[in-house]
N, C-alpha and C. Protein backbone atom coordinates (compact mmCIF):
# COMPACT_ATOMS: atom_id res chain seq x y z
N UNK A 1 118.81 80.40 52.20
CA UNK A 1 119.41 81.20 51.16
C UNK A 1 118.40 81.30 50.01
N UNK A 2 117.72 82.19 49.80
CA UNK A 2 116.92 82.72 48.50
C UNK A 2 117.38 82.73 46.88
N UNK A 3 116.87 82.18 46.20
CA UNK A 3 117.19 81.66 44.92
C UNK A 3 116.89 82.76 44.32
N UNK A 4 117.38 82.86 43.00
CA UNK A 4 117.62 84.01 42.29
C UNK A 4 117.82 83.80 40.70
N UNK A 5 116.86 84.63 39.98
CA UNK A 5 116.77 84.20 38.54
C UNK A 5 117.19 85.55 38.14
N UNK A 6 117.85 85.08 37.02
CA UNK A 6 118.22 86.34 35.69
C UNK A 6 118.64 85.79 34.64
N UNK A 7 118.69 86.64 33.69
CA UNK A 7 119.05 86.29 32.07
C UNK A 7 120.39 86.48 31.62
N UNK A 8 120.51 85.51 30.70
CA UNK A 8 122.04 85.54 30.24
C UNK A 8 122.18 84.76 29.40
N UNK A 9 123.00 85.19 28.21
CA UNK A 9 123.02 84.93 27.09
C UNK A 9 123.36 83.35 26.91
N UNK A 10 123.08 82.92 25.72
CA UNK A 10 123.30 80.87 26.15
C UNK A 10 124.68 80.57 25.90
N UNK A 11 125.90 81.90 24.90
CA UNK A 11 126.85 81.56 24.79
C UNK A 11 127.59 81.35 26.00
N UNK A 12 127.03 82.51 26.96
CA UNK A 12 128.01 82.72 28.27
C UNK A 12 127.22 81.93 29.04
N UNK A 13 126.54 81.35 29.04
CA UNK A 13 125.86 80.75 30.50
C UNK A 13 127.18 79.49 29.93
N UNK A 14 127.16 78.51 28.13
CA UNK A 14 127.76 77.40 27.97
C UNK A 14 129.00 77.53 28.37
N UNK A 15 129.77 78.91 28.20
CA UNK A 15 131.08 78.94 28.71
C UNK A 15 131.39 79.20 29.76
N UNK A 16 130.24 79.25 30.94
CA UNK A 16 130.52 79.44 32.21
C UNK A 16 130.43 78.14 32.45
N UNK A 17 129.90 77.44 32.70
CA UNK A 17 129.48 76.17 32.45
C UNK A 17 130.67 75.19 32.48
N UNK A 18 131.42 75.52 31.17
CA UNK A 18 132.49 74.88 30.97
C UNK A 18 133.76 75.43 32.03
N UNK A 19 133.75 76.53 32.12
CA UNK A 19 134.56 76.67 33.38
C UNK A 19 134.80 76.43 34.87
N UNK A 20 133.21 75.57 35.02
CA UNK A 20 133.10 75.47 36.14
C UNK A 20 133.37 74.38 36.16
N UNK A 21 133.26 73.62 35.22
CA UNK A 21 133.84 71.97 34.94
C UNK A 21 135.57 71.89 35.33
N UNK A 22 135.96 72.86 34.66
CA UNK A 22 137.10 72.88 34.60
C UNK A 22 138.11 73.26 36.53
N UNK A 23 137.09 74.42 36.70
CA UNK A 23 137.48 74.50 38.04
C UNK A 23 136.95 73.61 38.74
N UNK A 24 136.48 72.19 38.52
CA UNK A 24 136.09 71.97 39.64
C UNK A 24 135.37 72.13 40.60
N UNK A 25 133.92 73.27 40.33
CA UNK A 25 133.09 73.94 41.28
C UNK A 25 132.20 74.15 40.46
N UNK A 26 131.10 74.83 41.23
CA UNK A 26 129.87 75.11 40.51
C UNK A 26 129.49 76.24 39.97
N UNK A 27 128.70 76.71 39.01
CA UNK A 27 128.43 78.16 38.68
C UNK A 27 127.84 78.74 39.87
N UNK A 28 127.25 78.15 40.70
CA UNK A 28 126.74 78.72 41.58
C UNK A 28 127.85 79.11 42.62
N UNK A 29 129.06 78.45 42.72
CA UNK A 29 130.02 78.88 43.46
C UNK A 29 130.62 79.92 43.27
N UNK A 30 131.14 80.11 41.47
CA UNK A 30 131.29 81.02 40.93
C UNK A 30 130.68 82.42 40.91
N UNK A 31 129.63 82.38 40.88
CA UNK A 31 128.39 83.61 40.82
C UNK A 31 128.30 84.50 42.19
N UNK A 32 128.62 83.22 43.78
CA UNK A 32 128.18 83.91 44.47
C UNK A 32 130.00 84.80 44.70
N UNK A 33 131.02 83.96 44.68
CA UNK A 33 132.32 84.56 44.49
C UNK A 33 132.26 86.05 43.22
N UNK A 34 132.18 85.86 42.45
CA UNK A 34 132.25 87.25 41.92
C UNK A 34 131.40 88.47 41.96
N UNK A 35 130.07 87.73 42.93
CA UNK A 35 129.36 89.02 43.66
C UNK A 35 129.65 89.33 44.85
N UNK A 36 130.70 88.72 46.06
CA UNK A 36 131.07 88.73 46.94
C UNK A 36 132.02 89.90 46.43
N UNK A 37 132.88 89.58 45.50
CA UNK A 37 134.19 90.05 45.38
C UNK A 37 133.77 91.47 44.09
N UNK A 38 132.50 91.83 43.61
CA UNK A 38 131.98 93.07 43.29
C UNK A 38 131.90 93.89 44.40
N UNK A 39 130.62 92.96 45.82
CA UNK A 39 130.00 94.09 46.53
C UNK A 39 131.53 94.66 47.19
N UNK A 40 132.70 93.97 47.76
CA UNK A 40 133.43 94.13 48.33
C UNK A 40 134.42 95.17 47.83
N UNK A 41 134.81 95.26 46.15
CA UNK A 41 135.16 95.98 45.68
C UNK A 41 134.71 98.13 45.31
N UNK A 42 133.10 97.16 45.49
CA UNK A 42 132.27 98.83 45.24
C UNK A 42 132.48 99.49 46.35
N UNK A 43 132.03 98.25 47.90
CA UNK A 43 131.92 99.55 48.88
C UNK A 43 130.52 100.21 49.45
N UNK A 44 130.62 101.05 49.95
CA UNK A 44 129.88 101.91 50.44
C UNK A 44 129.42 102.76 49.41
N UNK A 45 128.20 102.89 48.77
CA UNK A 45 128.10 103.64 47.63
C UNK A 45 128.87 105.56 48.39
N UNK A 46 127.98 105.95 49.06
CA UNK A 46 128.37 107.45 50.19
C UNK A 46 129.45 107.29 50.00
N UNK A 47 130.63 106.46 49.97
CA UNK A 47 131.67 106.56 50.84
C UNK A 47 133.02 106.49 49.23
N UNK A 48 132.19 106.66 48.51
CA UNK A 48 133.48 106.21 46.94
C UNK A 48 133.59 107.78 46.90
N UNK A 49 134.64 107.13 45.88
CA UNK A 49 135.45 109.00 45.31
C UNK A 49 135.09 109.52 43.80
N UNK A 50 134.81 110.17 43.67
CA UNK A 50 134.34 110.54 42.26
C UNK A 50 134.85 110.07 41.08
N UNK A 51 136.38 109.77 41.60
CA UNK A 51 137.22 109.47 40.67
C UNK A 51 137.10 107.50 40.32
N UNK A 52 136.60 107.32 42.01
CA UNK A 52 135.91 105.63 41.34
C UNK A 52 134.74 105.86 40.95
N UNK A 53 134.00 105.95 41.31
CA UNK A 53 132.28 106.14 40.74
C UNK A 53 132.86 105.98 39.05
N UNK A 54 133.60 106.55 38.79
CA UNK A 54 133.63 106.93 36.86
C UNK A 54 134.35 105.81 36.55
N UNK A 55 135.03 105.11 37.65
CA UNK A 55 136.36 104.21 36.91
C UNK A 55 134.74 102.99 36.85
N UNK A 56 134.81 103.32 37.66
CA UNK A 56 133.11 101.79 37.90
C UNK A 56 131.83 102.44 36.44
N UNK A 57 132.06 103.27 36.29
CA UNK A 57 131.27 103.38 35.49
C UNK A 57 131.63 103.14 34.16
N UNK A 58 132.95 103.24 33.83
CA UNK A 58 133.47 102.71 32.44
C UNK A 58 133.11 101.32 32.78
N UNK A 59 134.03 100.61 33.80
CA UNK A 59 133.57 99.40 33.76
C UNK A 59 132.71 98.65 33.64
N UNK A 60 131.24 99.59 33.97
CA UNK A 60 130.23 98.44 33.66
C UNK A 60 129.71 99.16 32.04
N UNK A 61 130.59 99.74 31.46
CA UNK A 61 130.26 100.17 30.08
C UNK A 61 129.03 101.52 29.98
N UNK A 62 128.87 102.04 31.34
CA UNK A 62 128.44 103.97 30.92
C UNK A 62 128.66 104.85 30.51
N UNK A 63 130.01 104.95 30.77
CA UNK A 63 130.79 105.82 30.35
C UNK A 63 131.83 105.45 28.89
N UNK A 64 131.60 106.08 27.64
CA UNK A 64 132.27 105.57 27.03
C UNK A 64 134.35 106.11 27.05
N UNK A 65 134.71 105.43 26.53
CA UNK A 65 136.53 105.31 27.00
C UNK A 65 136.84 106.76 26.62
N UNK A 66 136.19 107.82 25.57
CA UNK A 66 136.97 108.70 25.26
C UNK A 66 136.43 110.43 26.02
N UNK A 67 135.46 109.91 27.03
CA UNK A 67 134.73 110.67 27.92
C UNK A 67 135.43 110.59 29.14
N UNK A 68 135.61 109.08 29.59
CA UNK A 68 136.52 108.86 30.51
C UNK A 68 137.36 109.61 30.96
N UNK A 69 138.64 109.79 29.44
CA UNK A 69 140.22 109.84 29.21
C UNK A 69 139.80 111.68 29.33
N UNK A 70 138.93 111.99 28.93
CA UNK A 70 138.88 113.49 28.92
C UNK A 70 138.34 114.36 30.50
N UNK A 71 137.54 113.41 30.94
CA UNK A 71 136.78 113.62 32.10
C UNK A 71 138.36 113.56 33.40
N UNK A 72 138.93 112.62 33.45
CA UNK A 72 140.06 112.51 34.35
C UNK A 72 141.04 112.40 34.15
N UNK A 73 141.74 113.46 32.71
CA UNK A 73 142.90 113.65 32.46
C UNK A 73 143.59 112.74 32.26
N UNK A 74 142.83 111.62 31.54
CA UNK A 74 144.23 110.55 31.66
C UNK A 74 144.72 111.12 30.61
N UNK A 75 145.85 110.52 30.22
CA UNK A 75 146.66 110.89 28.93
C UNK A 75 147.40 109.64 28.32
N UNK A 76 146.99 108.13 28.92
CA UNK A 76 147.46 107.32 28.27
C UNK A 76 146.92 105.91 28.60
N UNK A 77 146.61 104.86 27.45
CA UNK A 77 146.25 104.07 27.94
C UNK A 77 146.37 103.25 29.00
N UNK A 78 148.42 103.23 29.39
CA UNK A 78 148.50 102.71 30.67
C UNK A 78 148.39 102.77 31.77
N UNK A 79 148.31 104.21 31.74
CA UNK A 79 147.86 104.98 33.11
C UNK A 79 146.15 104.78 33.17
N UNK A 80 145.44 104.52 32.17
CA UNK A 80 143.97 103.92 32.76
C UNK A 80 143.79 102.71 33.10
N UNK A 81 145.14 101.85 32.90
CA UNK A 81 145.23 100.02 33.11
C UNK A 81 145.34 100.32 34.63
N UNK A 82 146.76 100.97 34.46
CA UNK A 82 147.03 101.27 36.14
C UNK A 82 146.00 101.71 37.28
N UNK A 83 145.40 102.58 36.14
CA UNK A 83 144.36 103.21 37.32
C UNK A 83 142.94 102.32 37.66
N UNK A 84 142.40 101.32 36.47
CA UNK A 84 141.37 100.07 36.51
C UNK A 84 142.16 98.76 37.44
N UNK A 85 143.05 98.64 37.81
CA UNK A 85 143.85 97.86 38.41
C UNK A 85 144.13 97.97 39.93
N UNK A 86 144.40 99.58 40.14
CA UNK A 86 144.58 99.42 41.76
C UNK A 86 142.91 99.89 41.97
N UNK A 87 141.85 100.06 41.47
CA UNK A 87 140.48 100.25 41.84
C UNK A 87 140.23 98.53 41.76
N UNK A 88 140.67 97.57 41.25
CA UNK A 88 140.29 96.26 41.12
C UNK A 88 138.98 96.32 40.53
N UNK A 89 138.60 96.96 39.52
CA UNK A 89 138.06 97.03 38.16
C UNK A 89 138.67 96.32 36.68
N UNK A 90 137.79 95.65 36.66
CA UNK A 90 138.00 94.82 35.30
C UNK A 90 138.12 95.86 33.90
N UNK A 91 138.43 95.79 32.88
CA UNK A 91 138.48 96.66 31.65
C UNK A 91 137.34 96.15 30.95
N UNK A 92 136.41 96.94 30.41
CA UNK A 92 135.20 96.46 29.54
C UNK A 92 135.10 96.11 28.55
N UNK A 93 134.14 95.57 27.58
CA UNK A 93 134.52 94.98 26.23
C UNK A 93 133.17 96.01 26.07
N UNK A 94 133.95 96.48 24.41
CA UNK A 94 132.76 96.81 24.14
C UNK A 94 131.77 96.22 23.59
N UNK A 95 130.39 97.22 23.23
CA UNK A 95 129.22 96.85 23.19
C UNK A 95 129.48 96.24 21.59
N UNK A 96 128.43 95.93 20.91
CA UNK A 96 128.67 95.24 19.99
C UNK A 96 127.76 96.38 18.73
N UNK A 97 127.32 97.70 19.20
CA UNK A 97 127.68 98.74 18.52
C UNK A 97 128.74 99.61 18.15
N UNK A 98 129.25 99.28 19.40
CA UNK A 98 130.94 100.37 19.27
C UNK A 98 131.78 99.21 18.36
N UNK A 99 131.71 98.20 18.55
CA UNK A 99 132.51 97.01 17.48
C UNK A 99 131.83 97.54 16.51
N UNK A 100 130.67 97.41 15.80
CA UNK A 100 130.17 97.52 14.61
C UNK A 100 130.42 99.07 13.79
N UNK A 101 130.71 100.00 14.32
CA UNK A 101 130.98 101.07 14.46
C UNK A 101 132.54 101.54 13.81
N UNK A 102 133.22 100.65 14.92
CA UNK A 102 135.10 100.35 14.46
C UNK A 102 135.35 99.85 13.22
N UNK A 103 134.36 98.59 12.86
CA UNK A 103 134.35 97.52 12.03
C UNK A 103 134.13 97.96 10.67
N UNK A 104 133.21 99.41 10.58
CA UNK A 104 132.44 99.91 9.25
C UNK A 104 133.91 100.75 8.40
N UNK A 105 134.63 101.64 9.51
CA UNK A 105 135.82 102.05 8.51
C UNK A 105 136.72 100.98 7.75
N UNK A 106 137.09 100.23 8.34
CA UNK A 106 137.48 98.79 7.75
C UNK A 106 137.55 98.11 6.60
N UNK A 107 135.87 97.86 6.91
CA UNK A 107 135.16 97.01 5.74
C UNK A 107 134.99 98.07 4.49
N UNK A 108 135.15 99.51 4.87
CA UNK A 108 135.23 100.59 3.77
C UNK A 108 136.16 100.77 3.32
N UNK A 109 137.32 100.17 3.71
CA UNK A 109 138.81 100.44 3.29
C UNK A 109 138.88 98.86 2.46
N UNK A 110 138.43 98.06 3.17
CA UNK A 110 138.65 96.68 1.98
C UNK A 110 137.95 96.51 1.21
N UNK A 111 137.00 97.35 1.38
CA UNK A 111 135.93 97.33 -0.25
C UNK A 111 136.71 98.13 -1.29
N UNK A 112 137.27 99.11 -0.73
CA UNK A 112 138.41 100.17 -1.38
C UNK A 112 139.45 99.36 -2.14
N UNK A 113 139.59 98.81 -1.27
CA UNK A 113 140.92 97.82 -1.95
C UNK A 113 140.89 96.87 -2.85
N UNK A 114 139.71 96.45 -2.83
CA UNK A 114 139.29 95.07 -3.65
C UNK A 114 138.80 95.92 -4.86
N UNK A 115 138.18 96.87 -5.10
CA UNK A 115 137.78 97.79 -6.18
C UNK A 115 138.84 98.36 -7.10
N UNK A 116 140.32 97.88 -6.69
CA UNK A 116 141.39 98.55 -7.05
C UNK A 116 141.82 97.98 -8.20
């Protein structure tokens, strides 16, 4: 079995870490389970539907959520839970521009407020 290096941040490597303590197993058990249970989920690249290709593509954060919702008619958040759910797609977090982004009207409204 061929060893395999990549990068990852030290918060998430410590809290993987700690989860693996917790489960009882190893990150390495972990790692190869949730790439087992990716490749198994993706598939056959040829063989997906347009309509997953995009659900997989929000998921790994390409597509942003309001391109998505317009691109495949959703019309509501639950119906994209529903629809990230029977694809067995996880929901993405965003990037930590789109947070910073959300975060700026905010901090413009409590500067507002405190100025009052």
């Amino acid at each position: 079995m061929p060893n395999v290096t990549f990068a990852i941040e030290d918060d998430l490597l410590r809290q993987a870490k700690m989860a693996a303590v917790q489960m009882n197993t190893s990150l390495n058990s972990i790692v190869r389970t949730l790439l087992a249970g990716f490749v198994t989920s993706v598939g056959e690249p040829n063989k997906q539907t347009g309509n997953y290709r995009r659900l997989l593509d929000f998921s790994l954060g390409r597509i942003p959520y309001r391109k998505l919702m317009a691109e495949m008619h959703i019309e509501s958040d639950e119906q994209l839970f529903l629809m990230m759910c029977a694809a067995d797609l996880p929901m993405p977090t965003l990037s930590s521009d789109e947070m910073a982004k959300m975060a700026l009207p905010l901090d413009m409204l409590t500067d507002a407020a405190k100025s009052l």
